[in-house]
Protein backbone atom coordinates (compact mmCIF):
# COMPACT_ATOMS: atom_id res chain seq x y z
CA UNK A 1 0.00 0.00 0.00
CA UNK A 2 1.40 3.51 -0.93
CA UNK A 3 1.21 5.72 2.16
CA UNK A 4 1.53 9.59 1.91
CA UNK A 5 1.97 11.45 5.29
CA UNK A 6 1.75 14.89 4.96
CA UNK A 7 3.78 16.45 8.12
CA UNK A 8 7.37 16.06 9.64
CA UNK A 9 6.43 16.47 13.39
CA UNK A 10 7.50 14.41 16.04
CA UNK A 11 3.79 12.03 15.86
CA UNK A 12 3.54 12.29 12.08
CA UNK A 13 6.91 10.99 11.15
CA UNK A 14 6.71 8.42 14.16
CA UNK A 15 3.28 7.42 12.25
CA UNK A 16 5.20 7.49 8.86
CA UNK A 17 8.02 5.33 10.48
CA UNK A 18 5.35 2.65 11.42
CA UNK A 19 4.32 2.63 8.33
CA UNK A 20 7.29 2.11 6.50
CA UNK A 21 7.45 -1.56 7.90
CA UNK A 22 5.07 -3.00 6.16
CA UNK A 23 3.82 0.13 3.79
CA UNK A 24 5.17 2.11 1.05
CA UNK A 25 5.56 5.00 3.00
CA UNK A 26 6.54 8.60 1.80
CA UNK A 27 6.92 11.56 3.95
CA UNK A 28 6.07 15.28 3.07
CA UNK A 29 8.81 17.48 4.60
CA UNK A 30 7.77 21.78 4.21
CA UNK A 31 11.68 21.94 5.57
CA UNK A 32 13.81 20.30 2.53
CA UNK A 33 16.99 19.81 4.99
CA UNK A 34 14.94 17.68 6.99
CA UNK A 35 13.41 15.87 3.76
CA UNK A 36 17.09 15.23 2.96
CA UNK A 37 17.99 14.33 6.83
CA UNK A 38 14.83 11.53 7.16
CA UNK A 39 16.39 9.98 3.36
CA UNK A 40 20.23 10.20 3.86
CA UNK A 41 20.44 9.36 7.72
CA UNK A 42 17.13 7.83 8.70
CA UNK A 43 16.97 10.98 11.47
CA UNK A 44 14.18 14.13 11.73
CA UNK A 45 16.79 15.58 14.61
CA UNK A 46 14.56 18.24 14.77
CA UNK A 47 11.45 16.78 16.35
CA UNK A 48 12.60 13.39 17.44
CA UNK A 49 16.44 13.91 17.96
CA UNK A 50 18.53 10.81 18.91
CA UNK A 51 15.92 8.15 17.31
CA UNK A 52 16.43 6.24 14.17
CA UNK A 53 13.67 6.09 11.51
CA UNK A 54 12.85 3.08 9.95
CA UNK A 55 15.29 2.64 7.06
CA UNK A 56 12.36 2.20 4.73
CA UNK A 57 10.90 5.36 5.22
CA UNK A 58 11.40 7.94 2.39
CA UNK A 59 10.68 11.84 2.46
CA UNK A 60 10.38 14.66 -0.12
CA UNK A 61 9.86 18.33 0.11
CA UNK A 62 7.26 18.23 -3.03
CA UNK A 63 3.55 18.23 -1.82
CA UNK A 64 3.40 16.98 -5.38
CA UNK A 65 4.86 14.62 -5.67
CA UNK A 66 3.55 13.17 -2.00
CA UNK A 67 0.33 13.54 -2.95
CA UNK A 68 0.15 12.34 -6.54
CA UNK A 69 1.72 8.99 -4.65
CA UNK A 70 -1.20 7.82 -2.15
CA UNK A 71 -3.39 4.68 -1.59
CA UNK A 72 -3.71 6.50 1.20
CA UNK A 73 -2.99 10.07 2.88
CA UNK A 74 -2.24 10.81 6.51
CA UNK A 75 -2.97 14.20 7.24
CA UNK A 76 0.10 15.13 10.40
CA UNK A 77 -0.08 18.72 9.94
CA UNK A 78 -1.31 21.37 12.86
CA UNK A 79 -5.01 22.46 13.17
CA UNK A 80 -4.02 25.77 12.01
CA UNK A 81 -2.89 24.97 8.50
CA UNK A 82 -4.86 21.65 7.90
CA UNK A 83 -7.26 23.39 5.69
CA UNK A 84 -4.74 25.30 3.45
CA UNK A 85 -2.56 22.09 3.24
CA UNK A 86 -5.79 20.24 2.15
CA UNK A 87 -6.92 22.85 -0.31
CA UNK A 88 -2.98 22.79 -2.11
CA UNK A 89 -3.14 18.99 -2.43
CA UNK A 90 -6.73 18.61 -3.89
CA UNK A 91 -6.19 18.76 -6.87
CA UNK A 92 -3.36 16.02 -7.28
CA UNK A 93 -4.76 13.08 -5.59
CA UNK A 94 -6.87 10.86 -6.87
CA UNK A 95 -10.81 10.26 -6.13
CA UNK A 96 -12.44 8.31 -3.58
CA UNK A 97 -8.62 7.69 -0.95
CA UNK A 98 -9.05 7.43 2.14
CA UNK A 99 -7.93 10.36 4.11
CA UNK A 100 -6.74 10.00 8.06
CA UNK A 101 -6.51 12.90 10.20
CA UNK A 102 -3.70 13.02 12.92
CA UNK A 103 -4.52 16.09 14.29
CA UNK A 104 -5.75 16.42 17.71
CA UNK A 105 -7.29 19.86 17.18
CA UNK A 106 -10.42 22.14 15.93
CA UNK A 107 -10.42 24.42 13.58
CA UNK A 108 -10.54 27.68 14.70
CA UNK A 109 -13.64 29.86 13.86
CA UNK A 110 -15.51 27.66 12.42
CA UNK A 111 -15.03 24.77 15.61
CA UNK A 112 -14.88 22.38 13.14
CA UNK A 113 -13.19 18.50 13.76
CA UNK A 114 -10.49 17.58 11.29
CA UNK A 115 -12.64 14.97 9.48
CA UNK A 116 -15.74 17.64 9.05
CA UNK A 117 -13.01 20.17 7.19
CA UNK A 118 -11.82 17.14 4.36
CA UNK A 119 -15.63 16.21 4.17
CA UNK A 120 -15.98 19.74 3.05
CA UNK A 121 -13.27 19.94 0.90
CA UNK A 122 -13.23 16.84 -0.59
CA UNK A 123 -17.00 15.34 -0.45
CA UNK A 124 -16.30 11.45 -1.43
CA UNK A 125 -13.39 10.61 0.15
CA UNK A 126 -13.74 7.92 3.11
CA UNK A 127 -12.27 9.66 6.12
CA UNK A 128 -10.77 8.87 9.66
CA UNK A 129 -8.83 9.60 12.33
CA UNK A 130 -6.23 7.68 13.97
CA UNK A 131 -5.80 8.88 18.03
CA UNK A 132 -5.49 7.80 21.40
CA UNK A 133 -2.50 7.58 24.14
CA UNK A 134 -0.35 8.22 21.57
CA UNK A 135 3.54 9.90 23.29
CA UNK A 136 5.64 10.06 20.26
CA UNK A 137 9.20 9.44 21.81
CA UNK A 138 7.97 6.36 23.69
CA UNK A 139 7.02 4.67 20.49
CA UNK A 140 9.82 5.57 18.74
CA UNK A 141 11.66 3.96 21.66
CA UNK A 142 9.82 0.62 21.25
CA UNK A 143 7.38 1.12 24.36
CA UNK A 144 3.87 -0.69 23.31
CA UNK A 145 1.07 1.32 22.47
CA UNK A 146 -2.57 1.04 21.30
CA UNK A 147 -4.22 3.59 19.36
CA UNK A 148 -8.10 3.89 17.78
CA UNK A 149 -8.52 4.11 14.45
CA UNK A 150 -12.38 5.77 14.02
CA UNK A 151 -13.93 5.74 11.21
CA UNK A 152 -17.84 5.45 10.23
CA UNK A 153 -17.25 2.74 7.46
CA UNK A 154 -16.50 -0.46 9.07
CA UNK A 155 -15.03 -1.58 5.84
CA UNK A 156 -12.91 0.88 5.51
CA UNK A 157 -12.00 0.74 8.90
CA UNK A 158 -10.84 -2.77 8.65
CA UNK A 159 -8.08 -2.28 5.88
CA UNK A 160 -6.87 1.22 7.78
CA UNK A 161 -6.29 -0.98 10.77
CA UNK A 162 -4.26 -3.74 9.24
CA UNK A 163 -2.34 -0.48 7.83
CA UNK A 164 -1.68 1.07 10.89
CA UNK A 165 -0.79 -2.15 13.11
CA UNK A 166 2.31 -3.27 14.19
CA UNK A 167 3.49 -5.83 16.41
CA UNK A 168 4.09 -3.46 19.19
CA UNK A 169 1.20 -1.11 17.74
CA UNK A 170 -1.90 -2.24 18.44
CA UNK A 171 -5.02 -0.39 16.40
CA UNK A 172 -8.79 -0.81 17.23
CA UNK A 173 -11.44 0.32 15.89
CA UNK A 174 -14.17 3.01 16.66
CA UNK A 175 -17.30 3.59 14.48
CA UNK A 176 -17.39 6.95 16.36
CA UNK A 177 -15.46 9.18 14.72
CA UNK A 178 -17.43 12.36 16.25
CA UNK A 179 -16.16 11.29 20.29
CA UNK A 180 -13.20 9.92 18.96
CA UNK A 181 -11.94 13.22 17.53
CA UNK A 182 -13.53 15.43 20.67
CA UNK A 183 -11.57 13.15 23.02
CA UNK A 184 -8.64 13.92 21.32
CA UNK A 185 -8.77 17.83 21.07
CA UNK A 186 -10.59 18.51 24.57
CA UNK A 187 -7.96 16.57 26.25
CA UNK A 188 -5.57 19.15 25.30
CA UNK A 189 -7.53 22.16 27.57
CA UNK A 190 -7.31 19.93 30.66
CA UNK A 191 -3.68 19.16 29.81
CA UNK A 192 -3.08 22.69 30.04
CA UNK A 193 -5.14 22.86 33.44
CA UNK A 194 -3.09 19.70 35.27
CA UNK A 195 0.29 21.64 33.89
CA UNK A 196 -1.08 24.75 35.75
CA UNK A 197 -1.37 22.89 38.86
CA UNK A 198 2.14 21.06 38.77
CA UNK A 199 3.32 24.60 37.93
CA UNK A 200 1.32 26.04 40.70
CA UNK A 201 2.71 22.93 43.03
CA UNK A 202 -0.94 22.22 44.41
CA UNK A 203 -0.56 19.31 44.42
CA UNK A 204 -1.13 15.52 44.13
CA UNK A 205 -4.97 15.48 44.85
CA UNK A 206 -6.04 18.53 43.03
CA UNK A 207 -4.30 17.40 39.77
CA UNK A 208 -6.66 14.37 40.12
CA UNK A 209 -9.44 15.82 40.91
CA UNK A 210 -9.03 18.27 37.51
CA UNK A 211 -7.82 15.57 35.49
CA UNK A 212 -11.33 13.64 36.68
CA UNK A 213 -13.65 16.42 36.49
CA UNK A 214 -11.91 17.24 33.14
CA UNK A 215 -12.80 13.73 31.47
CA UNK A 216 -16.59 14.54 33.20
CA UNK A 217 -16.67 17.71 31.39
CA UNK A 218 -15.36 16.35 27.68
CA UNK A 219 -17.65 13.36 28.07
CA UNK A 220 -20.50 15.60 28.71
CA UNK A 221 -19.76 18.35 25.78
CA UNK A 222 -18.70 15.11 23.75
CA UNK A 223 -21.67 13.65 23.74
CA UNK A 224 -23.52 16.47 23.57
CA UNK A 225 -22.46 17.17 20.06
CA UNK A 226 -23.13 13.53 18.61
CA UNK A 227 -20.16 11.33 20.26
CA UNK A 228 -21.56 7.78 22.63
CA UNK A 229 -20.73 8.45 26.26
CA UNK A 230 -18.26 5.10 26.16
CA UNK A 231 -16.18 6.25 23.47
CA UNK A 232 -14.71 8.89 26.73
CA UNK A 233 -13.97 6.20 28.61
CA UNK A 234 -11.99 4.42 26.49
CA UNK A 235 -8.61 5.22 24.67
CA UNK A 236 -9.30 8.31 22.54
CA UNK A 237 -10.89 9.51 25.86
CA UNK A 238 -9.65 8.53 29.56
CA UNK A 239 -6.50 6.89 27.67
CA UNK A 240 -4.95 9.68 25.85
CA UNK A 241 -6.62 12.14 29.01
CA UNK A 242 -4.38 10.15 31.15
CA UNK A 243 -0.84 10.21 28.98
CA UNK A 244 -1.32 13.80 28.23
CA UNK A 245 -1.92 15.22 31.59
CA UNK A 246 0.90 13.33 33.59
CA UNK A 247 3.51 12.79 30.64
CA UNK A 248 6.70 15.65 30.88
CA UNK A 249 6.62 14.42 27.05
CA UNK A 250 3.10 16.48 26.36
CA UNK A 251 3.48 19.40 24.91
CA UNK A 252 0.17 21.35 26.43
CA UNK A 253 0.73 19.77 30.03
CA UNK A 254 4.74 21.80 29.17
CA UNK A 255 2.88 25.24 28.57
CA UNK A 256 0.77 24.77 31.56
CA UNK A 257 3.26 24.11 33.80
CA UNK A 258 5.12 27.02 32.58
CA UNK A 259 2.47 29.28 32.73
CA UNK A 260 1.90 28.14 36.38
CA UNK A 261 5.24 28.80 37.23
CA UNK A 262 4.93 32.81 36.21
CA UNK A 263 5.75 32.88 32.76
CA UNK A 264 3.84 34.71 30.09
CA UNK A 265 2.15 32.53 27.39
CA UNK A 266 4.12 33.95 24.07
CA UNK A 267 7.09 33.85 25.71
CA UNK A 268 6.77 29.77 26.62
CA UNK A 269 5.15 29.49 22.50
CA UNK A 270 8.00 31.51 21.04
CA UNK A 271 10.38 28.48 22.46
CA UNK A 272 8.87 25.73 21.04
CA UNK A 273 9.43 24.14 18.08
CA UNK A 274 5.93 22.32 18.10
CA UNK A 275 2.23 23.25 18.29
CA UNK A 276 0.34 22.94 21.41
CA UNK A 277 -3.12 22.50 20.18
CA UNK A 278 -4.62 23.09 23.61
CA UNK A 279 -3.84 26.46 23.72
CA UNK A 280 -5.84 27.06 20.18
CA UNK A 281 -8.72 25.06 20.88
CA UNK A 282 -9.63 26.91 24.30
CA UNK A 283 -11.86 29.56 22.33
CA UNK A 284 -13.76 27.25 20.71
CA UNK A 285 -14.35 25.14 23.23
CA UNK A 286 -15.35 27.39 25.67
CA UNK A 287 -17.53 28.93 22.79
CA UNK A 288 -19.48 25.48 22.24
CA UNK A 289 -19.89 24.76 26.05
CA UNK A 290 -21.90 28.40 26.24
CA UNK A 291 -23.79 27.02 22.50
CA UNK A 292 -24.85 23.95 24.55
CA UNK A 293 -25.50 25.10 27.69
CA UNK A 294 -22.71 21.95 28.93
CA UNK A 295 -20.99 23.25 32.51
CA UNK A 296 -16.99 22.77 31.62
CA UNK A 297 -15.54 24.88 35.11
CA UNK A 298 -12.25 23.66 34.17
CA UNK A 299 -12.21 24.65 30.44
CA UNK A 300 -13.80 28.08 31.62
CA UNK A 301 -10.77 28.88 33.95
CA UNK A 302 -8.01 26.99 31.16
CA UNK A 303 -9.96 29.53 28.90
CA UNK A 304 -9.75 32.70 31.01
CA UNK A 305 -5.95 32.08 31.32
CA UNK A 306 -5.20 31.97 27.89
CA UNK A 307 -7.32 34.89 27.04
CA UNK A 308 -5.17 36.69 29.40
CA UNK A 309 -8.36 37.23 31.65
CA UNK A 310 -7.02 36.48 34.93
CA UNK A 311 -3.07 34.94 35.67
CA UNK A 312 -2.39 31.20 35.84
CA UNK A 313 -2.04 31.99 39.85
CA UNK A 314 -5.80 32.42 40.05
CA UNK A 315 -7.21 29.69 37.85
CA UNK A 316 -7.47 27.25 40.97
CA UNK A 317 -9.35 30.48 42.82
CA UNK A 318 -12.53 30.29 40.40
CA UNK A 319 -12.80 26.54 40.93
CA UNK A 320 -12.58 26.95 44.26
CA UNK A 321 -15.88 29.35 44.31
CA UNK A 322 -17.97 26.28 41.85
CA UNK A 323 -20.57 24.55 44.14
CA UNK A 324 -19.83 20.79 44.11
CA UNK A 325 -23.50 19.51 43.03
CA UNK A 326 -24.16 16.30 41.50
CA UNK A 327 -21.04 14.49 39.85
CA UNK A 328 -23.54 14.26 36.57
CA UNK A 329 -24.78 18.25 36.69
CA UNK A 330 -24.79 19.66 33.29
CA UNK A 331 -26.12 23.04 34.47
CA UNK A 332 -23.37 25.54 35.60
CA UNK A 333 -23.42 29.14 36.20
CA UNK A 334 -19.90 30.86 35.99
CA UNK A 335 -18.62 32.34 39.38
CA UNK A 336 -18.60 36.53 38.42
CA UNK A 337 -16.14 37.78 41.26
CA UNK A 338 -12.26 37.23 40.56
């Protein structure tokens, strides 16, 4: 099967490295020095420095040429620029490929999953997203890992599996693609929100009471826009809830930290080499939880932070001022004094 993965991050060329075992598998580099790095020393230094790529894996710099090449095409690019990427490559692939979505992330503005924006754009293609408790540099190392490939045609579902799999890489599959995808951007706010409190040193119990009031509030917005409550418990939910908010490796749990520790927000995003989709999809999920009346206390304080509304010092202040209730509430009125 020819493979195109469009992305040289640290998850989409650890995807493209699985792969390349048992795929033809071609990489699309934006950076040609690290096109050339991934073909001439099996390396991305940038993103997953001190890790050999699989030997098979080859990478080019021409979206052209990448695209023109797939069976199938793995989407590894940021939220921000999934559209325009999408849009360039339309016209040179061919009809009715499946498309798979890496990207943990919603559009901004329009609050749109990844799979809803190459429905748009390309009406006929089979779509998907592979996700779950997913830490890039572990893999890479040869830890085992499972991972959810969700996609509404079972058929289709089936072949992306046997794709995906590898003996230490173990893919099921999810016909819900709507609380599949939600698990796998919300998680990102309460990331941010558990990094705040190790930054904040509040410890032990209050991180575990956000990170379990934070998988209550995704499940509840989750399946309040279309996703099955069980699909939150399970590995594109509590699983990749869990690795993100405890693992140093996670990129939004890193900017909350930092933030609890003092430091301003563009200073900790002009450092990093890598997106934290968190920090992007706090807008719009703050602005579906008002669209659905869904009561997401943590989200609203991750939110308020970001915004620059109040300091990372007194996120864990407006919590402190929400009425306990009913573990199941879905009503919630926002505290109004700071």
């Amino acid at each position: 099967m020819k493979v195109a993965i469009l992305g040289s991050g640290s998850w989409g060329t650890t995807v493209a490295s699985l792969l390349a075992w048992r795929n033809d598998a071609l990489i699309w580099a934006r950076d040609s020095t690290t096109a050339a790095e991934i073909n001439n020393d099996h390396k991305n230094s940038k993103y997953l420095d001190g890790f050999e790529l699989n030997p098979n894996l080859r990478a080019t710099d021409d979206l052209a040429e990448a695209s023109a090449h797939a069976d199938v095409l793995v989407m590894g690019v940021p939220s921000h620029v999934f559209r325009d990427v999408l849009t360039e490559v339309k016209p040179m692939i061919r009809p009715w490929i499946p498309i798979v979505s890496l990207t943990k992330g919603l559009e901004a503005g329009t609050k749109l999953r990844m799979t809803e924006v190459v429905t748009e754009l390309l009406p006929g293609h089979p779509v998907a997203a592979l996700t779950g408790p997913n830490l890039a540099k572990e893999i890479m190392a040869g830890c085992a890992a499972a991972s959810v490939i969700a996609t509404e045609d079972p058929s289709v579902g089936a072949q992306l599996q046997r794709i995906f799999a590898t003996p230490l890489f173990r893919v099921y599959r999810n016909h819900d693609i709507v609380g599949c995808e939600l698990g796998g951007a919300l998680k990102n706010v309460i990331a941010l929100a558990t990094g705040i409190a190790q930054g904040l040193s509040v410890g032990d119990n209050t991180r575990s009471m956000v990170i379990t009031r934070g998988l209550a509030e995704l499940s509840l917005l989750g399946v309040a826009l279309g996703g099955e409550a069980q699909t939150f418990a399970g590995l594109a939910g509590m699983g990749d809830m869990i690795a993100t908010c405890i693992s140093p490796q996670s990129r939004n749990r890193y900017v909350g930290e930092q933030l609890g520790k003092g430091r301003s927000l563009e200073e900790i995003l002009d450092e990093m080499s890598m997106v934290a989709e968190g920090v992007k999809a706090c807008r719009s999920v703050e602005e579906l939880a008002n669209e659905h009346g869904v009561a997401m206390p943590v989200c609203h304080e991750v939110f308020r932070v970001i915004d620059g509304q109040i300091p990372a010092s007194k996120a864990y202040a407006g919590l402190e001022r929400v009425p306990g209730g009913h573990e199941a509430d879905t009503e919630w009125i926002p505290p109004t004094a700071d």
